[in-house]
N, C-alpha and C. Protein backbone atom coordinates (compact mmCIF):
# COMPACT_ATOMS: atom_id res chain seq x y z
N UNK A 1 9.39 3.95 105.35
CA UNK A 1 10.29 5.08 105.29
C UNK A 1 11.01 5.10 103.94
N UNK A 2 11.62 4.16 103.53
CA UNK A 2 12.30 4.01 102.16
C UNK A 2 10.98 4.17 101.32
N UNK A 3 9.94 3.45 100.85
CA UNK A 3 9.44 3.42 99.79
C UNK A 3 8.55 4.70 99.81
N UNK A 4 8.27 5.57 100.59
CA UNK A 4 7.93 6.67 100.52
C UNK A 4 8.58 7.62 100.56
N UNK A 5 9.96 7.31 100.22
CA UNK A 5 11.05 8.41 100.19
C UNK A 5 11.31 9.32 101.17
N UNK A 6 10.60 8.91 102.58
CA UNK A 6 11.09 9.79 103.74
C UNK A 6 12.64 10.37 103.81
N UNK A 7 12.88 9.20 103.64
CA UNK A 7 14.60 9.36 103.68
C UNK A 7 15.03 9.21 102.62
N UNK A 8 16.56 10.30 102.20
CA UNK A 8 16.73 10.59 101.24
C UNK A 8 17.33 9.47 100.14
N UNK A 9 17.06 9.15 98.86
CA UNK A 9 17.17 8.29 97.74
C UNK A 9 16.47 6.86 98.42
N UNK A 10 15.83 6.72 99.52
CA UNK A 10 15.17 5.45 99.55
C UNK A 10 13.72 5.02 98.78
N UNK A 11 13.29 6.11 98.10
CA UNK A 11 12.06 6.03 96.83
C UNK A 11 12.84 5.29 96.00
N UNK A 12 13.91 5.36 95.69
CA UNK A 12 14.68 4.76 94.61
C UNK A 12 15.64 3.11 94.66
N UNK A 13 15.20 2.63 95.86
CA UNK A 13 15.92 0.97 96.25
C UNK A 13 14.43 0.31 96.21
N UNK A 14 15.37 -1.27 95.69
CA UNK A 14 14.23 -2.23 95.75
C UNK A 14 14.26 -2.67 96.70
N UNK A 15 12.66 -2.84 97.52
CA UNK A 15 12.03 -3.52 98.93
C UNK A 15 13.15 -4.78 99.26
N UNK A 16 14.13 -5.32 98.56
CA UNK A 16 15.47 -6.18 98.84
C UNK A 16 16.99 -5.19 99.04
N UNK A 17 17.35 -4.61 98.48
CA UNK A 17 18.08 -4.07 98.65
C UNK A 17 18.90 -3.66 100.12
N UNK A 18 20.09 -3.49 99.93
CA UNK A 18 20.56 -3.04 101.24
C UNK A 18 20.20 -1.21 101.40
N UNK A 19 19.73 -0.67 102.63
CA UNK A 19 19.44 0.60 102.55
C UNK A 19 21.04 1.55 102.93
N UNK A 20 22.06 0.80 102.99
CA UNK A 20 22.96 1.59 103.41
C UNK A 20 23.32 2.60 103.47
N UNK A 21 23.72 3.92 102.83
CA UNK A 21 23.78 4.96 103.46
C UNK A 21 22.69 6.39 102.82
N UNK A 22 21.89 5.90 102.52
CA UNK A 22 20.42 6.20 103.20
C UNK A 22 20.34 6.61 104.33
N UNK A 23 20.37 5.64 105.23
CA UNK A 23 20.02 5.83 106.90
C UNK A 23 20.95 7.24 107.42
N UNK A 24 22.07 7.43 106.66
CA UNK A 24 23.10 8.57 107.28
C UNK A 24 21.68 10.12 107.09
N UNK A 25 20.64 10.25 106.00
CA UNK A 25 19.95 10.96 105.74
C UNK A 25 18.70 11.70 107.14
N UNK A 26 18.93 10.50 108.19
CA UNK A 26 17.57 10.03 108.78
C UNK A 26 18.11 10.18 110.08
N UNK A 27 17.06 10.38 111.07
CA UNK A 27 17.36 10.42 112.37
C UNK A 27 16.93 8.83 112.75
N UNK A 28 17.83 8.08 114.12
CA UNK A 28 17.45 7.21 114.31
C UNK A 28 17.17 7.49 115.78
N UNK A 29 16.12 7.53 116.40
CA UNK A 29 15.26 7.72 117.60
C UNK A 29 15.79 6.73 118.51
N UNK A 30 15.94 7.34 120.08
CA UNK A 30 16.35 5.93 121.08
C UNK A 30 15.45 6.72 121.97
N UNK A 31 13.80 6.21 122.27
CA UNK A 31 12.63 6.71 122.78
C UNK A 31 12.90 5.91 124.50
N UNK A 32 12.30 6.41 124.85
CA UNK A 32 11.85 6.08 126.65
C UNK A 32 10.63 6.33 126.96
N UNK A 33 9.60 5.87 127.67
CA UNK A 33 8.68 5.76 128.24
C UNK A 33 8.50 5.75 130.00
N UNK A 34 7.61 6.02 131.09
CA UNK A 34 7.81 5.31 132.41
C UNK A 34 8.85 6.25 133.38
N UNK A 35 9.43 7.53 132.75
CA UNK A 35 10.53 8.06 133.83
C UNK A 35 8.98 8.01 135.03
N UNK A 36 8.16 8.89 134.46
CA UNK A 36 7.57 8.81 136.37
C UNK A 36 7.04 7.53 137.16
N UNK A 37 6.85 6.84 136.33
CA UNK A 37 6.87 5.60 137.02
C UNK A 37 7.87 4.66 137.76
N UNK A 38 9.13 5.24 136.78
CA UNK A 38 10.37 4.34 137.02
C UNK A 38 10.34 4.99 138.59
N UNK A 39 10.50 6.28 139.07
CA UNK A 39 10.47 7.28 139.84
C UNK A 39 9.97 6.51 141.18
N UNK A 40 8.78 6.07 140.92
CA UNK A 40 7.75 6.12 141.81
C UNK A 40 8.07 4.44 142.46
N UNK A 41 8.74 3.39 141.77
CA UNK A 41 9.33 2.54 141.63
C UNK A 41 10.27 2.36 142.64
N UNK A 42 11.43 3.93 142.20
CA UNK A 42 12.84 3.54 143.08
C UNK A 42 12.33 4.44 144.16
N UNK A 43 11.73 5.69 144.26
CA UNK A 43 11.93 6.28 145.77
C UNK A 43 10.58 6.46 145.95
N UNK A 44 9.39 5.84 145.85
CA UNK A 44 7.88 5.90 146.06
C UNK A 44 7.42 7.43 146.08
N UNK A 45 8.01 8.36 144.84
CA UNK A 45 6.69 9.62 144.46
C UNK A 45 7.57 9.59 143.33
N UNK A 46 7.21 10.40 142.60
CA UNK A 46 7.33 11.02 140.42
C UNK A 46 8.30 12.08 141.38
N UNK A 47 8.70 12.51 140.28
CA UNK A 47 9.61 13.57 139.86
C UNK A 47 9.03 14.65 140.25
N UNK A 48 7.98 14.80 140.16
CA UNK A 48 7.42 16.28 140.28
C UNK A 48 7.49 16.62 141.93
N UNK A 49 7.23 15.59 143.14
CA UNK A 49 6.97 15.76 144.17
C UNK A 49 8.43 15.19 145.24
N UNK A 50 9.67 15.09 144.43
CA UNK A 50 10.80 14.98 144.95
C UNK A 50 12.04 15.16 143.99
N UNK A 51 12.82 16.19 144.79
CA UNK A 51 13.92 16.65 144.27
C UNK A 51 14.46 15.53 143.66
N UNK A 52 14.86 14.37 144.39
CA UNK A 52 15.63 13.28 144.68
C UNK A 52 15.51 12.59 142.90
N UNK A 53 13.36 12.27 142.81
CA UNK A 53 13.45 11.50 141.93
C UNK A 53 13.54 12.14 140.43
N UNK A 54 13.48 13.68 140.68
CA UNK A 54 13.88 14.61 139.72
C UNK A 54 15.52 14.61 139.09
N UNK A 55 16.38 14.27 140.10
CA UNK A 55 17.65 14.26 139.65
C UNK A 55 18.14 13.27 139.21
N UNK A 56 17.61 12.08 139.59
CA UNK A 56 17.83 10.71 139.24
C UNK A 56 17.03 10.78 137.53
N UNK A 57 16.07 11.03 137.42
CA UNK A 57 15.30 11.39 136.00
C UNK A 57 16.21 11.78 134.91
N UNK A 58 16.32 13.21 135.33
CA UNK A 58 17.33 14.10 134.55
C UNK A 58 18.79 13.54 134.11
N UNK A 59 19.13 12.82 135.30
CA UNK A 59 20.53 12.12 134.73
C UNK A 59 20.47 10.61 134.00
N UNK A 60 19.20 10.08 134.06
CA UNK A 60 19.16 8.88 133.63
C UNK A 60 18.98 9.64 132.07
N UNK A 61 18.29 10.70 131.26
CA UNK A 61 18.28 11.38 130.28
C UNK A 61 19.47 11.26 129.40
N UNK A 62 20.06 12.11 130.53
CA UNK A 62 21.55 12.52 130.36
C UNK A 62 22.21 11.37 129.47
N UNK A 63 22.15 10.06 130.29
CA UNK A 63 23.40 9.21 130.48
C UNK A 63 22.85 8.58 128.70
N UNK A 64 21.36 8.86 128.38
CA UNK A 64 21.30 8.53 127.14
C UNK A 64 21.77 9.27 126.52
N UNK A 65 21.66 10.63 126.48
CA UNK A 65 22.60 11.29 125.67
C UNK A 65 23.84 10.78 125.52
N UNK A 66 24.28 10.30 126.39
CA UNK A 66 25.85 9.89 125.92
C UNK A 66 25.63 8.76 125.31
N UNK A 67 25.12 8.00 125.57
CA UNK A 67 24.99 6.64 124.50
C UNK A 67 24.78 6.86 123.16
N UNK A 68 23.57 7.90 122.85
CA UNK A 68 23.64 8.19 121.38
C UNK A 68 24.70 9.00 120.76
N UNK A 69 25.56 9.72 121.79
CA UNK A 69 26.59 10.34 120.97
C UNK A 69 28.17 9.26 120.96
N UNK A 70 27.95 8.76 121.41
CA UNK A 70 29.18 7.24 121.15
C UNK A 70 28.60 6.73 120.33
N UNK A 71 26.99 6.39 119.71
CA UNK A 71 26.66 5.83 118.84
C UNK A 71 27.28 6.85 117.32
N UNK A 72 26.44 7.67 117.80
CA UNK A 72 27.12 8.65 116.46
C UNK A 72 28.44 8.77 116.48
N UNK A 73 29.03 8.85 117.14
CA UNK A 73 30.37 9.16 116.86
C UNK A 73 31.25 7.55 115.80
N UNK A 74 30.53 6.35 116.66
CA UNK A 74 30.97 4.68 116.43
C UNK A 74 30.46 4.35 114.91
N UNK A 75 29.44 4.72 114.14
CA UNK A 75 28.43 4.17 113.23
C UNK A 75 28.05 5.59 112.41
N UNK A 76 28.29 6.52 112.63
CA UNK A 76 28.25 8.02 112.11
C UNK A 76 26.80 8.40 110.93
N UNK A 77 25.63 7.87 112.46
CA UNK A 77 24.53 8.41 112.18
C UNK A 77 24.34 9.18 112.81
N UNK A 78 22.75 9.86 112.85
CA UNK A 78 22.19 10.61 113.30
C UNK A 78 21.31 9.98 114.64
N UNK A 79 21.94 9.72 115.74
CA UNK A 79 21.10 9.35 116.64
C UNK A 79 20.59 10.14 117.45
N UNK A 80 19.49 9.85 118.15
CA UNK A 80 19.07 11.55 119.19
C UNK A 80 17.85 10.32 120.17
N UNK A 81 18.22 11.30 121.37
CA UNK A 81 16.86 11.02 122.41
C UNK A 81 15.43 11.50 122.24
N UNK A 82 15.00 10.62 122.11
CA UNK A 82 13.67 10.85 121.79
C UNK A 82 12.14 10.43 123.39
N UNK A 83 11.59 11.82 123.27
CA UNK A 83 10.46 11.59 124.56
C UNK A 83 9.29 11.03 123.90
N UNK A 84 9.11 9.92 124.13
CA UNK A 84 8.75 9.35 123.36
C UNK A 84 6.95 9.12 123.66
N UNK A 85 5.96 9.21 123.12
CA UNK A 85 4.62 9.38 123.50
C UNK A 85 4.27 7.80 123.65
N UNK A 86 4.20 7.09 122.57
CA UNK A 86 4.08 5.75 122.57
C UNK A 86 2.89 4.92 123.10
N UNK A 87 2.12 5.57 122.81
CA UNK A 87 0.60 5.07 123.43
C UNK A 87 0.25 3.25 123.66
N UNK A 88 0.12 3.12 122.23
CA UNK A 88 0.26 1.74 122.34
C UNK A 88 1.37 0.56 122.95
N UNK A 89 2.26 1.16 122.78
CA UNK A 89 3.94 0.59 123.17
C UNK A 89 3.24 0.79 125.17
N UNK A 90 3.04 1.80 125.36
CA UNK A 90 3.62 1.79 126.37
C UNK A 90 2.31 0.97 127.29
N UNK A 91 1.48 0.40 126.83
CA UNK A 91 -0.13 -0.01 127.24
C UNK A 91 0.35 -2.00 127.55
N UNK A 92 1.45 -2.12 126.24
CA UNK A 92 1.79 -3.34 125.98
C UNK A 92 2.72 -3.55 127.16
N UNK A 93 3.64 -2.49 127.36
CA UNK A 93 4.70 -2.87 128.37
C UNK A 93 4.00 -3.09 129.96
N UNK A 94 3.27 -1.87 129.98
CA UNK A 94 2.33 -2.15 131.05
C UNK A 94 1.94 -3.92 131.49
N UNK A 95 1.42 -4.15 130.64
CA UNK A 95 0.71 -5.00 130.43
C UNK A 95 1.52 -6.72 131.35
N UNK A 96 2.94 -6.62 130.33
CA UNK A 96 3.96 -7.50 130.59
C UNK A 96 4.45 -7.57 131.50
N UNK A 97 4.48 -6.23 132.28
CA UNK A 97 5.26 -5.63 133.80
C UNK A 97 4.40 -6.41 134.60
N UNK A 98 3.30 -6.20 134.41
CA UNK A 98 2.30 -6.26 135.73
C UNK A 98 2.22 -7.99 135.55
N UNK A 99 2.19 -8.32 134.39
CA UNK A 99 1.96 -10.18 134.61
C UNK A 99 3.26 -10.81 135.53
N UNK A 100 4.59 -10.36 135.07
CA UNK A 100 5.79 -10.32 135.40
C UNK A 100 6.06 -10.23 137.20
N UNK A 101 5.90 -8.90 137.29
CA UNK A 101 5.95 -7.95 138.70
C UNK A 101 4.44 -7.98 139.71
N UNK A 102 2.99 -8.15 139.60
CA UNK A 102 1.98 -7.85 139.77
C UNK A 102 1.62 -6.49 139.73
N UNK A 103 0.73 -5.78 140.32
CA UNK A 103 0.27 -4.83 140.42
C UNK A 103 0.96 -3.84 141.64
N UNK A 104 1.68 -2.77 141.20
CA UNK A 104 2.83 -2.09 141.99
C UNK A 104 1.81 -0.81 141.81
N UNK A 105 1.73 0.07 143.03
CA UNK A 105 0.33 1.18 143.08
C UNK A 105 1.69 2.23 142.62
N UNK A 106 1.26 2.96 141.38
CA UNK A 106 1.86 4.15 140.50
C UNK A 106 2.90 3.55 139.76
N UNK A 107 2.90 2.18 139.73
CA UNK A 107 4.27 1.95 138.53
C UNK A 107 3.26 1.11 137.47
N UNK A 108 2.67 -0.01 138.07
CA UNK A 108 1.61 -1.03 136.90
C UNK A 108 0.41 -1.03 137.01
N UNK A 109 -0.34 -0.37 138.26
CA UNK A 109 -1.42 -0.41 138.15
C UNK A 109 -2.88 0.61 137.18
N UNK A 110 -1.74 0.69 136.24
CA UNK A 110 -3.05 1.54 135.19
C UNK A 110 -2.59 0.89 134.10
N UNK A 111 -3.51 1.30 133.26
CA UNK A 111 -3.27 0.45 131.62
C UNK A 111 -1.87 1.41 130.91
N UNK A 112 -1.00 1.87 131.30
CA UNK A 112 -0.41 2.66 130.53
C UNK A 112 1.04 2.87 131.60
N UNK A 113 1.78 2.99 131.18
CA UNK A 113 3.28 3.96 131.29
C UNK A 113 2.69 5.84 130.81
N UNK A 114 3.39 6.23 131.56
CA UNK A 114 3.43 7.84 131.50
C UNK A 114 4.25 8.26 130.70
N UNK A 115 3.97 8.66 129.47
CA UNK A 115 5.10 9.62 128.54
C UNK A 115 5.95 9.55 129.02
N UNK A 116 6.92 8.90 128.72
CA UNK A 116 8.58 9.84 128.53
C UNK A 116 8.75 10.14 130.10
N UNK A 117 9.33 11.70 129.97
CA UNK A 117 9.56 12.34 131.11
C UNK A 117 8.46 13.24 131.46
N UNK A 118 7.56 13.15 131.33
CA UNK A 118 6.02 14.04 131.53
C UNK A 118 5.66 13.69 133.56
N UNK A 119 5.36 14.55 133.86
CA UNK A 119 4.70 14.10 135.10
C UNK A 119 3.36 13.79 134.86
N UNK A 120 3.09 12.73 135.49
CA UNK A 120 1.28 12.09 135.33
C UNK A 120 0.16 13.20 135.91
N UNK A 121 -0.62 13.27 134.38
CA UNK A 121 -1.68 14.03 134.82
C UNK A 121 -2.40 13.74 135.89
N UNK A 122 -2.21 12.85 136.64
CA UNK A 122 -3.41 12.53 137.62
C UNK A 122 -2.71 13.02 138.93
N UNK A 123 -1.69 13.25 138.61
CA UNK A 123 -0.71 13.99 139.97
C UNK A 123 -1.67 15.55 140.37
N UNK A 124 -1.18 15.54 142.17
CA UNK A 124 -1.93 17.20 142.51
C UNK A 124 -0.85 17.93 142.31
N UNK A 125 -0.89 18.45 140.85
CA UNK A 125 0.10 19.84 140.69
C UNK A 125 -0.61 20.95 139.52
N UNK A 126 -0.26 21.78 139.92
CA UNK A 126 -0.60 22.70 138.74
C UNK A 126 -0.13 22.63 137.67
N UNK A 127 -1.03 23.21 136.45
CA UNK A 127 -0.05 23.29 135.00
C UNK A 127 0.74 24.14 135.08
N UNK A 128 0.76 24.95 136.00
CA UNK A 128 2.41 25.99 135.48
C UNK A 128 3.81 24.95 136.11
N UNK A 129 3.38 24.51 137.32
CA UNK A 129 4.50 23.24 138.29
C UNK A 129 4.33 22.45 137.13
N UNK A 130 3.39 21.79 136.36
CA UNK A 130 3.87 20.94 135.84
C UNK A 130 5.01 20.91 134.44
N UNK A 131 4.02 22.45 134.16
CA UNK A 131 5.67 22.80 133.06
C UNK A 131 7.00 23.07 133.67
N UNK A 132 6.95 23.73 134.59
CA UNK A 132 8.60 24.02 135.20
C UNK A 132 9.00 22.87 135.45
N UNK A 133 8.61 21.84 135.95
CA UNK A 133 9.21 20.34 136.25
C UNK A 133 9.80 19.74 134.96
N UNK A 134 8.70 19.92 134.04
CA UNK A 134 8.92 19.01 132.97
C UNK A 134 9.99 19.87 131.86
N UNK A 135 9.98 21.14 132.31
CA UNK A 135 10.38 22.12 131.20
C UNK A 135 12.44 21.72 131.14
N UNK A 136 13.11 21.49 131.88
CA UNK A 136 14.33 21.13 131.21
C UNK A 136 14.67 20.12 130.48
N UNK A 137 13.91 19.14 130.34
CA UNK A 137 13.73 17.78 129.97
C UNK A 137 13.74 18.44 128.38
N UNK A 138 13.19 19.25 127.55
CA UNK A 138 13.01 19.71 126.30
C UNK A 138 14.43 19.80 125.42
N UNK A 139 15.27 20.26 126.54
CA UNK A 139 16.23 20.98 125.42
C UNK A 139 17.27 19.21 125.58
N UNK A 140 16.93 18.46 126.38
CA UNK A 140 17.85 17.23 126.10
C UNK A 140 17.14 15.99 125.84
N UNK A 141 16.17 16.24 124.90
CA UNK A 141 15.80 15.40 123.76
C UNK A 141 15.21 15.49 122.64
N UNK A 142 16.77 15.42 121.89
CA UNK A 142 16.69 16.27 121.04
C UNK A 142 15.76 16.00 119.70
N UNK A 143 15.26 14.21 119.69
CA UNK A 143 14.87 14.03 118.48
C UNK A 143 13.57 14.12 118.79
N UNK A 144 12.94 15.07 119.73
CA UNK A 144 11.23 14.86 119.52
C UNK A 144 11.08 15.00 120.92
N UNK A 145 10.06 16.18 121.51
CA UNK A 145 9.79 16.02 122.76
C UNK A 145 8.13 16.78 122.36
N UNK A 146 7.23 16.52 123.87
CA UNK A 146 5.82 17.32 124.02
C UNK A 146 5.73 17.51 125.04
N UNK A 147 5.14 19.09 124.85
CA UNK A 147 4.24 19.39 126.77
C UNK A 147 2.81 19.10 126.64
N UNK A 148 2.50 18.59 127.83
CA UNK A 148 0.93 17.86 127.55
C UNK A 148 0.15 18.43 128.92
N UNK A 149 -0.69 19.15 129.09
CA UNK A 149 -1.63 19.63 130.44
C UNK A 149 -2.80 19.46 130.02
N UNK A 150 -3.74 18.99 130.82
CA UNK A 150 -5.20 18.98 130.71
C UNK A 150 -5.98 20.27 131.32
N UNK A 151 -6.49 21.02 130.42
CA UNK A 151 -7.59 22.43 131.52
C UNK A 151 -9.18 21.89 131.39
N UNK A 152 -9.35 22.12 132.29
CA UNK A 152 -11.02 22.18 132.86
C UNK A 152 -11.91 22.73 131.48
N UNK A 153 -13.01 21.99 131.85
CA UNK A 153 -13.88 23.09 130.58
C UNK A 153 -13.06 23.20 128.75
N UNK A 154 -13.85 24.29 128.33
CA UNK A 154 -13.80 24.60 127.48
C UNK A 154 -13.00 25.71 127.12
N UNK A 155 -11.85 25.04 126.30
CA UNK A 155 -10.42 25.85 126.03
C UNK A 155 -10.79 27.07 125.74
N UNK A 156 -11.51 26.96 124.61
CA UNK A 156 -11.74 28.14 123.87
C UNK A 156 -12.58 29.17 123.97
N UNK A 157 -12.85 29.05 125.44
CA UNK A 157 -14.24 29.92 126.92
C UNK A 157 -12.97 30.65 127.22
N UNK A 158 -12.20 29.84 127.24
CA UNK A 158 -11.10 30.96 128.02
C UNK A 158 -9.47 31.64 127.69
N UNK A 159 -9.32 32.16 127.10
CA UNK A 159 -8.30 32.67 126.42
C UNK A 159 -7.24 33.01 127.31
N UNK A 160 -7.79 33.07 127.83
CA UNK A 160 -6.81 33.66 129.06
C UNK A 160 -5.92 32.70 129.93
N UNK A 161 -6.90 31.95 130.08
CA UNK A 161 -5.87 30.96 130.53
C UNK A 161 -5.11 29.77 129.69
N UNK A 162 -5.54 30.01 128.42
CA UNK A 162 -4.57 29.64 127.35
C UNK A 162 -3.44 30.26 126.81
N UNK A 163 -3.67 31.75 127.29
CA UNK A 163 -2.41 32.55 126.94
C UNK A 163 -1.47 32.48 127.87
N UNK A 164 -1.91 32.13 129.62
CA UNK A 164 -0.79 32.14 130.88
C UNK A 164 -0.01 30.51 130.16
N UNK A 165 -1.03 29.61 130.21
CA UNK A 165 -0.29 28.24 129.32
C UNK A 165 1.12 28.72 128.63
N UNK A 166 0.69 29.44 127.61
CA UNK A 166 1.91 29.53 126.50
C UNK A 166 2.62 30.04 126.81
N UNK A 167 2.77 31.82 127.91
CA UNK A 167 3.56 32.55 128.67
C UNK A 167 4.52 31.38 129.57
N UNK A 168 3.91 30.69 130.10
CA UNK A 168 4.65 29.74 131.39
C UNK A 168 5.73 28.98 130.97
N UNK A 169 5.25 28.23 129.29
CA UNK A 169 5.93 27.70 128.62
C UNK A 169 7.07 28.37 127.63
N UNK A 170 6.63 29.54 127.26
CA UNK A 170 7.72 30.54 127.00
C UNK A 170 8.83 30.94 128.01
N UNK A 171 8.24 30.90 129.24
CA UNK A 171 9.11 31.64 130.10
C UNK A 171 10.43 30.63 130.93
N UNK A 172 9.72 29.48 130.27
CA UNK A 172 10.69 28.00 131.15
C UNK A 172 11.50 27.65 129.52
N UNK A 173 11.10 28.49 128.24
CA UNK A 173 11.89 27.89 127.05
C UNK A 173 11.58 26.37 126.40
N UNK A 174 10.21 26.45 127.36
CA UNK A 174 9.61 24.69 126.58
C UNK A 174 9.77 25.15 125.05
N UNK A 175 8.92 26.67 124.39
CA UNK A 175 9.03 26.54 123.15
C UNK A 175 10.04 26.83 122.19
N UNK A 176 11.33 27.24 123.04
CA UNK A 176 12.11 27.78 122.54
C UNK A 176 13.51 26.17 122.27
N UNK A 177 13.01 25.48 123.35
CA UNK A 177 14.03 24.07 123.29
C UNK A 177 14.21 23.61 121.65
N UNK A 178 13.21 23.68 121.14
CA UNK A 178 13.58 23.49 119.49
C UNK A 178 15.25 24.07 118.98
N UNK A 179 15.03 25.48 119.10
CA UNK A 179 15.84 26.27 118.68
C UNK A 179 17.39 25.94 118.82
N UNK A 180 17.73 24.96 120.04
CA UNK A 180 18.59 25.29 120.81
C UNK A 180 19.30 23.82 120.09
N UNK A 181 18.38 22.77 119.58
CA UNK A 181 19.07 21.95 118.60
C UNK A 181 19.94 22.03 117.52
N UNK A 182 20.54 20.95 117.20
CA UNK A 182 21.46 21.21 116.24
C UNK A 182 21.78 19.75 115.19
């Protein structure tokens, strides 16, 4: 990040140097992985298939939001919640859980943690349910979020149902959650 000048005047410190207020330039990410797992964990289904583990989700979000804004407010960076994709990260944690815990059916038993707050593709829901579920989760994280659906076939056979995609997601403000940052 510094020696490629991501952040601002860090092209210009030596690989020793202190980066000090540099970092005020930069967002510092506090990512999560596993909400539907965590889910499936405390009340045995995801978010998508109970109110219950939907509200518990949403406020566990929340309660990071407040942590990064006591951070910012304490240290007067730029901190933000981040939904965090984490492919590899989250394959490793897997990994540690299950040696740890054994094999728990929808929390360790696959090679992976589930995005962030995403409901697991392997769940029976539709992509429009799965955006409305997932769709408030956008506007409260703020440093980086994704909507992710898998369609049948060949995307580009069907336009149509690539355009209800983007409508569904327009209409829940998945693409508009950008905007609403600050």
């Amino acid at each position: 990040m510094m020696g490629n000048d991501v952040w601002k005047g860090g092209g210009a410190l030596n690989p020793n140097e202190q980066v000090g207020d540099v970092l005020r330039s930069g967002t510092l990410g506090i990512g999560f992985i596993g909400g539907h797992n965590a889910m499936v964990a405390l009340y045995g289904q995801g978010h998508a298939h109970s109110q219950k583990s939907w509200d518990t989700l949403y406020e566990a979000v929340m309660e990071m939001n407040k942590v990064v804004d006591e951070y910012k407010a304490k240290y007067e960076l730029n901190y933000s919640v981040l939904a965090t994709p984490a492919e590899g990260l989250s394959g490793r944690f897997t990994k540690m859980d299950r040696r740890k815990y054994g094999k728990i059916p929808g929390v360790t038993d696959r090679d992976y943690y589930v995005n962030s707050f995403h409901v697991d593709v392997k769940e029976p829901i539709s992509i429009t349910d799965k955006i409305k579920s997932e769709a408030p989760f956008h506007a409260i994280t703020k440093g980086g979020h994704i909507t992710y659906v898998e369609l049948d076939g060949e995307a580009q056979k069907n336009v149509r149902a690539i355009a209800k995609v983007v409508k569904v997601m327009h209409d829940e403000q998945v693409a508009t959650a950008l905007s609403t940052i600050r």
